[in-house]
Protein backbone atom coordinates (compact mmCIF):
# COMPACT_ATOMS: atom_id res chain seq x y z
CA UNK A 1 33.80 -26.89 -14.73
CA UNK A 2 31.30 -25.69 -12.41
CA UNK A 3 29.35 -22.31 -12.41
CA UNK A 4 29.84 -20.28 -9.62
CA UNK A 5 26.49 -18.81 -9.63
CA UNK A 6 24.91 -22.14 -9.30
CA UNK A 7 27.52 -23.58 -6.18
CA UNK A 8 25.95 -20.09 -4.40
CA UNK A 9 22.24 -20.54 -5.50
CA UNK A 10 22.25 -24.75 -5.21
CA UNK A 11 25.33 -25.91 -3.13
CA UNK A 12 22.97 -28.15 -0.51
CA UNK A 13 21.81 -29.94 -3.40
CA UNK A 14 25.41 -30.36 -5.45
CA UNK A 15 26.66 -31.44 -2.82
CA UNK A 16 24.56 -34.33 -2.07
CA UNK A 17 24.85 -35.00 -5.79
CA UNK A 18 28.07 -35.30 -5.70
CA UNK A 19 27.73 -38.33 -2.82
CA UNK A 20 27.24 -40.21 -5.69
CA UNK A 21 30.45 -39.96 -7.00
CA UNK A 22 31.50 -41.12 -3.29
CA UNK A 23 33.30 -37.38 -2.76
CA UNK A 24 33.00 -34.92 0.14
CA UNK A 25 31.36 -32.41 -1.58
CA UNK A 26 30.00 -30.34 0.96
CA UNK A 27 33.37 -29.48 1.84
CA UNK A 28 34.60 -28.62 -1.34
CA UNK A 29 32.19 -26.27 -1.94
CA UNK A 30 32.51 -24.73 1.08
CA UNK A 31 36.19 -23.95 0.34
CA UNK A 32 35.30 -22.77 -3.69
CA UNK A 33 33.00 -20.26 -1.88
CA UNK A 34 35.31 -19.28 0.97
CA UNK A 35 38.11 -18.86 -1.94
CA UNK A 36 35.37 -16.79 -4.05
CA UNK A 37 33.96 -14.52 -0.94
CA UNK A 38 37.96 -13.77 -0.27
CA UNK A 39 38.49 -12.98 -3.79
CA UNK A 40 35.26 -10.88 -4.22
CA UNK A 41 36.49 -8.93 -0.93
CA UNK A 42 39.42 -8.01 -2.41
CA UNK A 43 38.21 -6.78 -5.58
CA UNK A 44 35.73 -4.57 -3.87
CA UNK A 45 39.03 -2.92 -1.87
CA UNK A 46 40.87 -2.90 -5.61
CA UNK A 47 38.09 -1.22 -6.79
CA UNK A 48 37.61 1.59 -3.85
CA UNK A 49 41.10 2.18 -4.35
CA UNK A 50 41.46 2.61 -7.92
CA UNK A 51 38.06 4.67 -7.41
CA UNK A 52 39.80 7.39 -4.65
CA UNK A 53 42.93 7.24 -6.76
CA UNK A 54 41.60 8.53 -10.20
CA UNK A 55 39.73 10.95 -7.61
CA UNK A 56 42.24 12.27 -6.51
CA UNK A 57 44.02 12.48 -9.60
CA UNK A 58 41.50 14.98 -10.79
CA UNK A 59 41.37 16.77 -7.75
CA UNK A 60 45.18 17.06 -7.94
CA UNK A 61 44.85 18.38 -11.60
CA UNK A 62 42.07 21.20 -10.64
CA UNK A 63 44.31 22.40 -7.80
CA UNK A 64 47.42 22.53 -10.56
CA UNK A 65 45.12 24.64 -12.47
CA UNK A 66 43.92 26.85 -9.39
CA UNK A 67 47.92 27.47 -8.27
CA UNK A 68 47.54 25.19 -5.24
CA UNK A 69 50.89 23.49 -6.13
CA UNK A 70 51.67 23.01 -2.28
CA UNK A 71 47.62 21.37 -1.87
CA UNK A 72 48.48 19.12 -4.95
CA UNK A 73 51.58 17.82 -3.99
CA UNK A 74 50.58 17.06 -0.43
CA UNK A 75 47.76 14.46 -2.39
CA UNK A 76 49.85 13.14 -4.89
CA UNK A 77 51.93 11.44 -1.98
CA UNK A 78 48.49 9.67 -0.73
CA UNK A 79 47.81 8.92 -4.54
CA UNK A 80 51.46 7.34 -4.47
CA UNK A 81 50.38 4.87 -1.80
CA UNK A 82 47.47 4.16 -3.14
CA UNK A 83 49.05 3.30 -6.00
CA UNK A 84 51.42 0.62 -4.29
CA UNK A 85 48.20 -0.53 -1.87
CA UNK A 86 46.65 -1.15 -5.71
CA UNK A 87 49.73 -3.21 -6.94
CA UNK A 88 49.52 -4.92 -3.65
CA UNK A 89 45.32 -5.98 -4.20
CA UNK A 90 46.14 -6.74 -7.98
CA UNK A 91 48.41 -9.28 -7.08
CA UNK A 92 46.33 -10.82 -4.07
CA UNK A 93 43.68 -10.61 -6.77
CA UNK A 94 45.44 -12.73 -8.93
CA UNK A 95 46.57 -14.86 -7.08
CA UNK A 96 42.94 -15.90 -5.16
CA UNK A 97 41.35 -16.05 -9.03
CA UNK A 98 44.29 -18.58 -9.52
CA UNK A 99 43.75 -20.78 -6.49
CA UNK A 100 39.58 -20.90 -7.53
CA UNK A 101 40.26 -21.86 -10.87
CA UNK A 102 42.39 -24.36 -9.88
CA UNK A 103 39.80 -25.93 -7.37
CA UNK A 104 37.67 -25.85 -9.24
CA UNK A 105 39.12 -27.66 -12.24
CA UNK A 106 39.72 -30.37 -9.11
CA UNK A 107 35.60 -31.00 -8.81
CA UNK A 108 33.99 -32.94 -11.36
CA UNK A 109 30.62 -32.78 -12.74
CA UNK A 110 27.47 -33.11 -11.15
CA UNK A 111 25.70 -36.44 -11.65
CA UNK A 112 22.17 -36.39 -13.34
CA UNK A 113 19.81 -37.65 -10.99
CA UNK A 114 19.33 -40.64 -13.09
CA UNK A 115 22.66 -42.14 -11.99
CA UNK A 116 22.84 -44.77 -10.37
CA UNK A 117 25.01 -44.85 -6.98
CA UNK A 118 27.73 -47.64 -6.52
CA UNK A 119 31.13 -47.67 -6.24
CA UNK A 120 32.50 -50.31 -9.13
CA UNK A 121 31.63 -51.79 -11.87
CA UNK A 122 29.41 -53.59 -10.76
CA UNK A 123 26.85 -51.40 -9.54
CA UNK A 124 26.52 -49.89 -13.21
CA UNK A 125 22.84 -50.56 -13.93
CA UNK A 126 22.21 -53.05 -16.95
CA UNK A 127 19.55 -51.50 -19.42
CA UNK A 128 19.75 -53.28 -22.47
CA UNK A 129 20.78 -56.83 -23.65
CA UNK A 130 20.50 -57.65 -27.59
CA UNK A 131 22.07 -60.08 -29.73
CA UNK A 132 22.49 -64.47 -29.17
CA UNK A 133 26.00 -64.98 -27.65
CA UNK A 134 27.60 -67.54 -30.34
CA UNK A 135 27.74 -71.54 -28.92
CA UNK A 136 31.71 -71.98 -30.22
CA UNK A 137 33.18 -75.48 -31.02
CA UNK A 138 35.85 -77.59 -29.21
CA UNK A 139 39.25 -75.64 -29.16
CA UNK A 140 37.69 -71.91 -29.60
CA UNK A 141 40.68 -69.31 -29.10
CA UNK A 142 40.69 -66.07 -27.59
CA UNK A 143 41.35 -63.12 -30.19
CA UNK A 144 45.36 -63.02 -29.52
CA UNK A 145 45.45 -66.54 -30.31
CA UNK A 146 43.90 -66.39 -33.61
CA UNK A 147 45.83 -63.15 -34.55
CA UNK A 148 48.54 -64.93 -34.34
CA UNK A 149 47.05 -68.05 -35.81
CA UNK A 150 45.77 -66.02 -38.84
CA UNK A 151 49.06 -63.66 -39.23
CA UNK A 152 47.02 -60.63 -39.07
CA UNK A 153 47.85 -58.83 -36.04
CA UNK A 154 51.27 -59.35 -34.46
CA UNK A 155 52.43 -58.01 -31.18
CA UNK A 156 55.19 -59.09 -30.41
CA UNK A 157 56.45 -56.50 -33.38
CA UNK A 158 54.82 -53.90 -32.18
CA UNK A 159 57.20 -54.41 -29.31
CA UNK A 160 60.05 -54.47 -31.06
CA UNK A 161 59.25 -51.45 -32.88
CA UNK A 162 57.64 -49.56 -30.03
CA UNK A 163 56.85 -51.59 -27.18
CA UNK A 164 53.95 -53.47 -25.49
CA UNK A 165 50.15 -51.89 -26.59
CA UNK A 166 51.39 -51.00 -30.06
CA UNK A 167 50.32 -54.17 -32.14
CA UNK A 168 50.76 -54.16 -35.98
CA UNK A 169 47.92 -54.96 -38.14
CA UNK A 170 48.80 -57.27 -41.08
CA UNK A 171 47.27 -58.56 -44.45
CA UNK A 172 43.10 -59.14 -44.12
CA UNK A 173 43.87 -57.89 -40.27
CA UNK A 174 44.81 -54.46 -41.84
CA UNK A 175 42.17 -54.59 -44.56
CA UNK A 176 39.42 -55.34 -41.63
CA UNK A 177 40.63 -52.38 -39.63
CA UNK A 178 40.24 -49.84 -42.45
CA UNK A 179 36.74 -51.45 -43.32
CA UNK A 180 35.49 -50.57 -39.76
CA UNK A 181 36.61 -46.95 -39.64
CA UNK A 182 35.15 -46.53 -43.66
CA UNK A 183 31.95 -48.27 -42.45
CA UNK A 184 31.64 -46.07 -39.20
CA UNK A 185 32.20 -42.99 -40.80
CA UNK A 186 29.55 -44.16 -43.50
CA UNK A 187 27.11 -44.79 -40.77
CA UNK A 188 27.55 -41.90 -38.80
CA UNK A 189 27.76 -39.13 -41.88
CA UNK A 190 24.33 -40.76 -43.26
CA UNK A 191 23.25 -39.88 -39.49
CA UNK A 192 23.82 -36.18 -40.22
CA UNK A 193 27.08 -36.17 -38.50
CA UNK A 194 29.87 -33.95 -40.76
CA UNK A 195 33.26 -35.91 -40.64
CA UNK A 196 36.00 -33.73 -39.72
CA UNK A 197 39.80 -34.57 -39.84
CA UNK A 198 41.50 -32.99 -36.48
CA UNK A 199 45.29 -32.79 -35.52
CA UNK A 200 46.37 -36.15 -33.26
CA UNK A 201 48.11 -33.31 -30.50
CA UNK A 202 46.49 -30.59 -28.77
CA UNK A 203 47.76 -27.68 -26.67
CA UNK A 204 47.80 -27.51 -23.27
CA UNK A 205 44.36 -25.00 -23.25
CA UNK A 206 42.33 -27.95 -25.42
CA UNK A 207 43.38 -30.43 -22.53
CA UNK A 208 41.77 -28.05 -20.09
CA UNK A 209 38.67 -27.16 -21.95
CA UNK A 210 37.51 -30.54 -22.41
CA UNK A 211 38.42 -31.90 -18.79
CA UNK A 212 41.34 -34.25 -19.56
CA UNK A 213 43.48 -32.19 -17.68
CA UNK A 214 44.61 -31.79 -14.98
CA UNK A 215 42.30 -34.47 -14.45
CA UNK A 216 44.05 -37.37 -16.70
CA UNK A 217 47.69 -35.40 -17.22
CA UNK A 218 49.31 -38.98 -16.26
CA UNK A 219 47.50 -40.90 -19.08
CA UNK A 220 48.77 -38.76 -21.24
CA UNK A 221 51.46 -38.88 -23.73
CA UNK A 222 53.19 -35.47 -23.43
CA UNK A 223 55.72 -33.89 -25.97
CA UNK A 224 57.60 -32.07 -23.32
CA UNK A 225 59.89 -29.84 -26.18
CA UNK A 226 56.70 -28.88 -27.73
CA UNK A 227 54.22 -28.86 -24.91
CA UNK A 228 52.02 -30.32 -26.45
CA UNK A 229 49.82 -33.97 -26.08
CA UNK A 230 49.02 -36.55 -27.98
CA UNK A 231 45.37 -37.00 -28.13
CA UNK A 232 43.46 -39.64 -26.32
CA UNK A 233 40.42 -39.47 -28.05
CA UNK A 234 39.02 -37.21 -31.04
CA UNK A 235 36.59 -35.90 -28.43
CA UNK A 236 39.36 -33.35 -27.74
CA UNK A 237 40.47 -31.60 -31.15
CA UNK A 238 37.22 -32.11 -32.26
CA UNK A 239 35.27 -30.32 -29.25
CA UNK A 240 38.05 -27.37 -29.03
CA UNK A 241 36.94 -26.72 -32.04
CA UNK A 242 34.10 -24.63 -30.88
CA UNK A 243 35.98 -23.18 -27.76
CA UNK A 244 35.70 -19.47 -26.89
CA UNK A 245 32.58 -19.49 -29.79
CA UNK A 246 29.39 -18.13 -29.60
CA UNK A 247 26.89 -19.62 -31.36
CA UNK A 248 23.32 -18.91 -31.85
CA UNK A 249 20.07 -20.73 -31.50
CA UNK A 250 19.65 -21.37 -34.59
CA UNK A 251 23.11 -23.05 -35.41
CA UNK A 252 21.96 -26.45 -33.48
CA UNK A 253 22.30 -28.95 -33.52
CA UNK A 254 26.32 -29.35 -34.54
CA UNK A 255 27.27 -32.81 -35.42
CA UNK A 256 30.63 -33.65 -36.36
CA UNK A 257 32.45 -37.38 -36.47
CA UNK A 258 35.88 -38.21 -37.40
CA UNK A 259 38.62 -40.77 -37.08
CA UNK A 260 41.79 -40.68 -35.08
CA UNK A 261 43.80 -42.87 -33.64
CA UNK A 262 44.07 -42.35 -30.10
CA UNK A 263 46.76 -42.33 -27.39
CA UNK A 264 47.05 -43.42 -23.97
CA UNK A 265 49.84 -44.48 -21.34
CA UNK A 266 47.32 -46.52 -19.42
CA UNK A 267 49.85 -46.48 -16.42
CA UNK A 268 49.72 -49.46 -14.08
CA UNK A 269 47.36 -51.73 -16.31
CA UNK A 270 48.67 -55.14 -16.91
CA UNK A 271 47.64 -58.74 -16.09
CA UNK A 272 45.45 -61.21 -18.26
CA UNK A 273 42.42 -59.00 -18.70
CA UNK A 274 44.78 -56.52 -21.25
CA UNK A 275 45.86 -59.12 -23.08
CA UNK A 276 45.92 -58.62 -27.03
CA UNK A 277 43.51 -55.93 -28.01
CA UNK A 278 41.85 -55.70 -24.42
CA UNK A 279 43.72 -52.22 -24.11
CA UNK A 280 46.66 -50.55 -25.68
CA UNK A 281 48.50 -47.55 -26.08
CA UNK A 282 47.41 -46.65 -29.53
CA UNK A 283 44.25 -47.72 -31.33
CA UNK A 284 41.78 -46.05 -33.54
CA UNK A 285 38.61 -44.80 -32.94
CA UNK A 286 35.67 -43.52 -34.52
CA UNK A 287 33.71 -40.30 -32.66
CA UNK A 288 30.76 -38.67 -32.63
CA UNK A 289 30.41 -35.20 -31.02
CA UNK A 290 27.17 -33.08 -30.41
CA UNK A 291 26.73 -29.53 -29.33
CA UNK A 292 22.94 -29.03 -28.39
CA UNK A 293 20.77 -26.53 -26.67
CA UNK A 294 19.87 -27.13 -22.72
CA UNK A 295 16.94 -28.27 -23.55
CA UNK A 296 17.63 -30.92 -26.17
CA UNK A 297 20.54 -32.95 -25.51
CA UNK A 298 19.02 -35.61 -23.32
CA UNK A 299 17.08 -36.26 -26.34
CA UNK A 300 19.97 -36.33 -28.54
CA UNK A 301 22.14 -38.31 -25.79
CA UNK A 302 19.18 -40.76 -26.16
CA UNK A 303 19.42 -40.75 -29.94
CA UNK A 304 22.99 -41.23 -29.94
CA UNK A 305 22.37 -44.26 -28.10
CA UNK A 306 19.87 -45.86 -30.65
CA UNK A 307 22.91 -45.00 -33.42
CA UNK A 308 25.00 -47.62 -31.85
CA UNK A 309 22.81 -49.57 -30.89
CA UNK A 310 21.60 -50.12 -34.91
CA UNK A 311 25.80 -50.29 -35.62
CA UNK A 312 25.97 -53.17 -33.63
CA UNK A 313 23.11 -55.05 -34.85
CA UNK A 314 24.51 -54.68 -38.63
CA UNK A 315 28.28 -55.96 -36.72
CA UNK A 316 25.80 -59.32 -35.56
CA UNK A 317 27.73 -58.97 -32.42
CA UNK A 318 25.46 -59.49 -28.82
CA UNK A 319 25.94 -55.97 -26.41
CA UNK A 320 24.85 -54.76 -23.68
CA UNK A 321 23.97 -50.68 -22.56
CA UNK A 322 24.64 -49.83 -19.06
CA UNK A 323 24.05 -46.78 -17.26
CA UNK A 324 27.20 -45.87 -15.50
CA UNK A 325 27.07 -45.61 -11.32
CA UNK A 326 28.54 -42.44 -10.07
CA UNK A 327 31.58 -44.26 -8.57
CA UNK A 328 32.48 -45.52 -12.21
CA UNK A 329 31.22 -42.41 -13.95
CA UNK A 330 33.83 -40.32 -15.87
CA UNK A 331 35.38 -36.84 -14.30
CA UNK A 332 33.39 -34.54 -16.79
CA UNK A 333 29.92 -36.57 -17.42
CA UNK A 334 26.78 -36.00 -16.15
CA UNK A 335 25.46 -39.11 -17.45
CA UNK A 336 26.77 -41.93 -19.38
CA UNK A 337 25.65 -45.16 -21.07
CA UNK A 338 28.47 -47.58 -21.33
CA UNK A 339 28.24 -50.12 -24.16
CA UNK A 340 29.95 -53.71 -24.07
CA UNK A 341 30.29 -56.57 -26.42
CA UNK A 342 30.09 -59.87 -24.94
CA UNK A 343 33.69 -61.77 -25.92
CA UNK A 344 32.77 -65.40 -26.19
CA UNK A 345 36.34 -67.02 -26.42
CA UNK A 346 37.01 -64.67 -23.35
CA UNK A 347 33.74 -65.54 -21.10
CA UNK A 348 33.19 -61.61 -20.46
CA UNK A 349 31.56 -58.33 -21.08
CA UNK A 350 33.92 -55.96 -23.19
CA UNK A 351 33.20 -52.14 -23.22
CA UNK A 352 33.39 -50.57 -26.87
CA UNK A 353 31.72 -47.27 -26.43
CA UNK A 354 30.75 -44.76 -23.95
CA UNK A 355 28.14 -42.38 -24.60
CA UNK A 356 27.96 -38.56 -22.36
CA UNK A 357 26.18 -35.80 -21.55
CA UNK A 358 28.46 -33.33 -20.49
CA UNK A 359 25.70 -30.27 -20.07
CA UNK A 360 27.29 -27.19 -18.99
CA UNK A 361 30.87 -28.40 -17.40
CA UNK A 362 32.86 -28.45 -20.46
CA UNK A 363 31.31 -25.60 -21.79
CA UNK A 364 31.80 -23.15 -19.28
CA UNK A 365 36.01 -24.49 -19.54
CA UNK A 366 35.49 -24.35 -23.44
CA UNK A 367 33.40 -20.58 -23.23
CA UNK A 368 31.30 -22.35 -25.56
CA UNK A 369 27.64 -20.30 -25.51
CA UNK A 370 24.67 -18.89 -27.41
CA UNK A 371 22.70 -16.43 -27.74
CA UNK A 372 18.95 -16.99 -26.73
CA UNK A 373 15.84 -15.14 -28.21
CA UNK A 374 16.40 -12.16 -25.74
CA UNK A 375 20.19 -12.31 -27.29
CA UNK A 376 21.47 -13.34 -23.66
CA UNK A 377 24.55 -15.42 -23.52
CA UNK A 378 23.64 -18.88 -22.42
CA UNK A 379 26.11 -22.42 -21.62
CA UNK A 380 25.41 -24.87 -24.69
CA UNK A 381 25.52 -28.62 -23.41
CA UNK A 382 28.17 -30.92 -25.48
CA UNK A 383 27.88 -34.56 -25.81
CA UNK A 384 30.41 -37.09 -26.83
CA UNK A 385 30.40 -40.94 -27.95
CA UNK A 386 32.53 -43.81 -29.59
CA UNK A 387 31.12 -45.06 -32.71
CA UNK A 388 33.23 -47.08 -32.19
CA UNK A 389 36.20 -47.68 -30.82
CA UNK A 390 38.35 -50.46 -32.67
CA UNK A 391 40.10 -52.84 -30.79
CA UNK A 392 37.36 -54.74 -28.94
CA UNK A 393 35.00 -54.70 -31.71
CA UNK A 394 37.62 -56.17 -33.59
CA UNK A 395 38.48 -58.95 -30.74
CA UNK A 396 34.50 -59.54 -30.44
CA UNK A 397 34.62 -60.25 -33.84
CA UNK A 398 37.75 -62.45 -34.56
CA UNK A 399 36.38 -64.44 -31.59
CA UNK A 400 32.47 -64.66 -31.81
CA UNK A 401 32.68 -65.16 -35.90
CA UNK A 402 35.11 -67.81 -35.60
CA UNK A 403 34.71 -71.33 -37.05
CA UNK A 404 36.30 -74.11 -37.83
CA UNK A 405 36.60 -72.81 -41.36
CA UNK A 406 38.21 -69.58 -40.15
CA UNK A 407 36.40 -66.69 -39.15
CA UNK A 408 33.30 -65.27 -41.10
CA UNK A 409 32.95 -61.46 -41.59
CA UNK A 410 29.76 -59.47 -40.49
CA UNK A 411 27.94 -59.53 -43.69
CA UNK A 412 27.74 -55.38 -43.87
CA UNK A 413 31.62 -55.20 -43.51
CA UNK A 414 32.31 -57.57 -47.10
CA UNK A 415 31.39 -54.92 -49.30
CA UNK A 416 34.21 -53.01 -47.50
CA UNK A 417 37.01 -55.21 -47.00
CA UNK A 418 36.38 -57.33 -50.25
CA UNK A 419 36.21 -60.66 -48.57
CA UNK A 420 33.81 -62.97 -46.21
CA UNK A 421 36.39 -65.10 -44.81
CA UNK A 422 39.54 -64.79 -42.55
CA UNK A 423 41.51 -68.23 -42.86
């Protein structure tokens, strides 16, 4: 969420910023401060009134004391209506803090001035390319095909146990799928990250503090009885972790990682390019979370890159690192690098992982700050990134390792899946 203070000191420039992301933003912050002036107003009447009110309460008490009892009762009538014109002010109060913070939670994050503008996909800027895209034989089949061929991922019982996006892994298909979450977890704890195991629903608070609501409510799986949802990534549990904290300098950097498996309704996707493991409903996911000072975590969103980019070198899979446009970027993010595997069987660019630098905005919804050396409370920045997530690794595998012999496992993952060979 935005600060306030920095709408009043920097709005011109926010609001151009903000052009990236294709959105009015002049506007908007014209109405946050309009909302904030009207609410400051009225707390400055509040205040005078509660002020002459416990005035006149005194005075009313000295002129008890004195034997004035006529003088006294003629003010405690005006203290009576002051009282009501306080009740009155409390509630406009409340209700003008209510319609800011709901604005506000309505305006995402400021793009870093790095970001690219565009308004699809395709004005994402490429940065990176590694990795020699696999020459397949005669007959190559997309990862759904060989699934099926292989009997290690079936989805047509996922339907008939839950419904379309819910495959079931099977046999060496299960086996694989454990391997990658025991190998990412390896990789990231031997990066410094501490693995953490985090409940798979939050409270409604933990889907504001991080920015998935009310931003992505409808993508959400929601236990009405409970009020509770379902998490769609570890980002969540993991990052409430350190809401309403404060920290101090000396306490960063905080890395945690853990696994979850991850929920979404993805409402209205369908057609050919979800087929199989393309997107689903429920699918695990490695994380990686950071909470840095201001000053460090574009070096650490940097670093976090280089972490996934050495994963997928040991995976043998070719990827790509893209620097999101601000018409693609995510509601929260100041800046993020997008990473995609290049599906061979498929003829396209799969995304995998996206890497953020949230800075301040989920922060100042978490209360997440620090004390600096003059022991002033400051923001922290928090950074997020999948490492990985499972599905399209998976298909990039199954579908660039294929052969006619059946299809060859990354030579890191053997050693944790016990075999070299799907077939």
């Amino acid at each position: 969420m935005l600060q306030l203070q920095t709408i009043r000191t920097h709005k011109q420039e926010m609001a151009q910023a903000l052009q990236k992301r294709n959105i009015d933003g002049a506007s908007l912050l014209e109405e946050v401060l309009d909302l904030d002036e009207k609410r400051r107003a009225v707390q400055t009447q509040l205040d005078a009134t509660l002020a002459e009110s416990n005035a006149l309460s005194k005075e009313i008490g000295a002129l008890y004391k004195t034997g004035k009892a006529q003088e006294a009762n003629a003010l405690k009538e005006k203290t009576g209506v002051l009282k009501e014109d306080s009740k009155k002010l409390g509630e406009d109060l409340s209700a003008l803090a209510e319609a800011l913070q709901a604005l506000l939670y309505t305006i995402p994050n400021i793009p870093h001035q790095s970001v690219p503008a565009g308004t699809k996909e395709e004005d994402n800027e490429e940065l990176f390319k590694e990795g020699n895209i696999p020459v397949l034989e005669d007959g190559a089949l997309p990862h759904w095909e060989l699934a099926k061929k292989y009997d290690i991922i079936d989805f047509e019982l996922g339907v008939k146990i839950t419904g379309a996006g819910f495959p079931v892994y099977k046999g060496k298909g299960a086996r694989l799928q454990r391997a990658l979450i025991s190998y990412f977890l390896d990789k990231n704890t031997a990066a410094g990250y501490t693995e953490v195991q985090v409940p798979h629903l939050v409270n409604e608070a933990s889907g504001y503090a991080t920015g998935q609501l009310p931003d992505k409510e409808g993508q959400m799986y929601h236990v009405t009885a409970d009020d509770l949802y379902l998490i769609p990534t570890a980002e969540v549990p993991v990052t409430n972790m350190f809401r309403d904290v404060i920290l101090n300098e000396s306490d960063f950097p905080i890395q945690y990682t853990g696994y979850t498996p991850c929920f979404r309704r993805e409402a209205g996707s369908y057609g050919a390019h979800v087929r199989g493991l393309n997107r689903l409903h429920q699918f695990d996911k490695v994380e990686i979370v950071r909470v840095e000072h201001p000053t460090k975590s574009y070096a650490a969103l940097d670093a976090m890159v280089e972490h996934i980019k050495e994963i997928l070198r040991e995976l043998e899979l070719p990827y790509r690192v893209l620097r999101l446009c601000g018409g693609d970027l995510g509601f929260t993010s100041a800046l993020t690098y997008d990473f995609e595997v290049f599906s061979t069987a498929q003829d396209r660019w799969l995304e995998i992982s996206s890497v953020s630098n949230f800075e301040t905005y989920q922060a100042n919804r978490l209360k997440l700050r620090y004390k600096d050396e003059n022991g002033k409370s400051q923001l922290a920045h928090t950074l997020n990134g999948s490492a990985l997530a499972l599905p399209r690794v998976l298909a990039g595998i199954l579908e660039n390792c294929q052969t006619p012999q059946g299809i060859k496992i990354p030579k890191v993952l053997v050693p944790y899946c016990g075999f070299d060979t799907i077939a």
